[in-house]
Protein backbone atom coordinates (compact mmCIF):
# COMPACT_ATOMS: atom_id res chain seq x y z
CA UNK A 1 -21.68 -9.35 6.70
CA UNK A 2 -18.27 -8.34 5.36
CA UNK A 3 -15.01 -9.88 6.57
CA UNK A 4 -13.04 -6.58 7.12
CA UNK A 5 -9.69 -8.83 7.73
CA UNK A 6 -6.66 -6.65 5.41
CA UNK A 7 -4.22 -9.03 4.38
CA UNK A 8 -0.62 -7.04 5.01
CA UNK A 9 2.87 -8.04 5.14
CA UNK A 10 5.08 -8.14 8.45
CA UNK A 11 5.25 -5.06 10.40
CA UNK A 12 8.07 -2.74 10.24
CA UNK A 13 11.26 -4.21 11.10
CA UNK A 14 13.57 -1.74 13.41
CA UNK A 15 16.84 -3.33 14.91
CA UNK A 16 19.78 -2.71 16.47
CA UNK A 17 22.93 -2.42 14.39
CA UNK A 18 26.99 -1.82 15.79
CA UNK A 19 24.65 0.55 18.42
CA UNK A 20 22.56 2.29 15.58
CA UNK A 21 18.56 1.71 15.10
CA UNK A 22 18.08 1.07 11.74
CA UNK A 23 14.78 0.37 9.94
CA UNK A 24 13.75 -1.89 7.38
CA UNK A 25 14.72 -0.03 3.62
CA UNK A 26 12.31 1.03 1.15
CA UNK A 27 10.11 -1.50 -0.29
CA UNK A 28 7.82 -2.45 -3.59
CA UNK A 29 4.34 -3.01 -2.36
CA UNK A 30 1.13 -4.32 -4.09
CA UNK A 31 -1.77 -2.45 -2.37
CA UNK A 32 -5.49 -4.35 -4.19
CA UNK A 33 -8.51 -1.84 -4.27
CA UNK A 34 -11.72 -3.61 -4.95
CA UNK A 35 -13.79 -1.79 -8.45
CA UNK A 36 -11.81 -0.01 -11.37
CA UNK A 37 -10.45 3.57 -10.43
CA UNK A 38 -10.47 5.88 -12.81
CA UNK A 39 -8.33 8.87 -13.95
CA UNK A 40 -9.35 11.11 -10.63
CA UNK A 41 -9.11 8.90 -8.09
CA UNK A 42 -5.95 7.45 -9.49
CA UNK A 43 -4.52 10.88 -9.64
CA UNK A 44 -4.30 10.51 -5.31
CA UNK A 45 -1.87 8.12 -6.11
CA UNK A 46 0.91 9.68 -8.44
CA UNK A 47 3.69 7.85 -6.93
CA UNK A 48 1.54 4.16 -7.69
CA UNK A 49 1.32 2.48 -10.98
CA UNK A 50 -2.44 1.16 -11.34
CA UNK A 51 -3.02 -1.73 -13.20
CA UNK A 52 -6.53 -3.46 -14.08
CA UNK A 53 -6.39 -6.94 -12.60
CA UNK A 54 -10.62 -8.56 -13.20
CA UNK A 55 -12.61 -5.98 -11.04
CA UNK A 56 -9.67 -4.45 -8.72
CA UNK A 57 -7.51 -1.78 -9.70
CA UNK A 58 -4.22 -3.14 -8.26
CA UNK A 59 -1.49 -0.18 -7.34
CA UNK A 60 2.13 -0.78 -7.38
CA UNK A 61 5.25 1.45 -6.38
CA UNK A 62 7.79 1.67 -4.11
CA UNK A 63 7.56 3.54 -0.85
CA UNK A 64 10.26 4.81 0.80
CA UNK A 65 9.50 4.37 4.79
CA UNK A 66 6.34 3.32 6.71
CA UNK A 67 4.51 6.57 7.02
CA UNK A 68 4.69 7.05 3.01
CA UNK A 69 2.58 3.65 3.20
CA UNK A 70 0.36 4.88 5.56
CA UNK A 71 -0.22 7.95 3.42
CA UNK A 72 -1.03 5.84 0.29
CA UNK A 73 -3.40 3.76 2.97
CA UNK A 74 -5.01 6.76 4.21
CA UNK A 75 -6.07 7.93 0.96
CA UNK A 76 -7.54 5.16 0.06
CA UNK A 77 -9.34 5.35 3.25
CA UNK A 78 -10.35 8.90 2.32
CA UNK A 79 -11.57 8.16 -0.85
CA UNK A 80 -13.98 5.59 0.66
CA UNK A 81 -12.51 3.03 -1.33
CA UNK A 82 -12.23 -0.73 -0.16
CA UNK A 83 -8.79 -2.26 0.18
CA UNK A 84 -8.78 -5.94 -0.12
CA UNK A 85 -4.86 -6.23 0.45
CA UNK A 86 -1.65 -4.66 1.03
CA UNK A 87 1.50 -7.16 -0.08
CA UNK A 88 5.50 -6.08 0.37
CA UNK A 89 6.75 -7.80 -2.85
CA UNK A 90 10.82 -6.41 -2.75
């Protein structure tokens, strides 16, 4: 059995500012795929710079808002692949 538990950084911040919502601003993630990608399924990704890291293919990049992360997360899902963890690093 498979613990499906993602590790993922806090969820989007929103607060109130002087009487304006503002959001948290873009961020550099680290998003961990388990196996090595190669050169088509990394093409999904052309905002993400993929790095080898043992058996993962790690992806890092910054994304501007929420639903651009949830794009990159989607894909993955897509793809089939596995993703072991999503980290906000900046």
């Amino acid at each position: 059995m498979h613990n499906h538990q993602i590790p993922a950084s806090p969820s989007h911040q929103v607060r109130l500012q002087h009487g304006c919502v503002t959001t948290t601003p873009p961020g550099l993630y680290t998003i961990r795929i388990k196996g090595r990608l190669g050169a088509t399924a990394l093409s999904a990704f052309p905002t993400m710079v993929a790095e080898v890291e043992g058996s993962d293919t790690v992806l890092n990049g910054s994304l501007t808002d929420p639903s651009a992360l949830f794009g990159v997360l989607a894909q993955i899902e897509a793809l089939g692949l596995e993703l072991l963890e999503v980290r906000r690093v900046a």
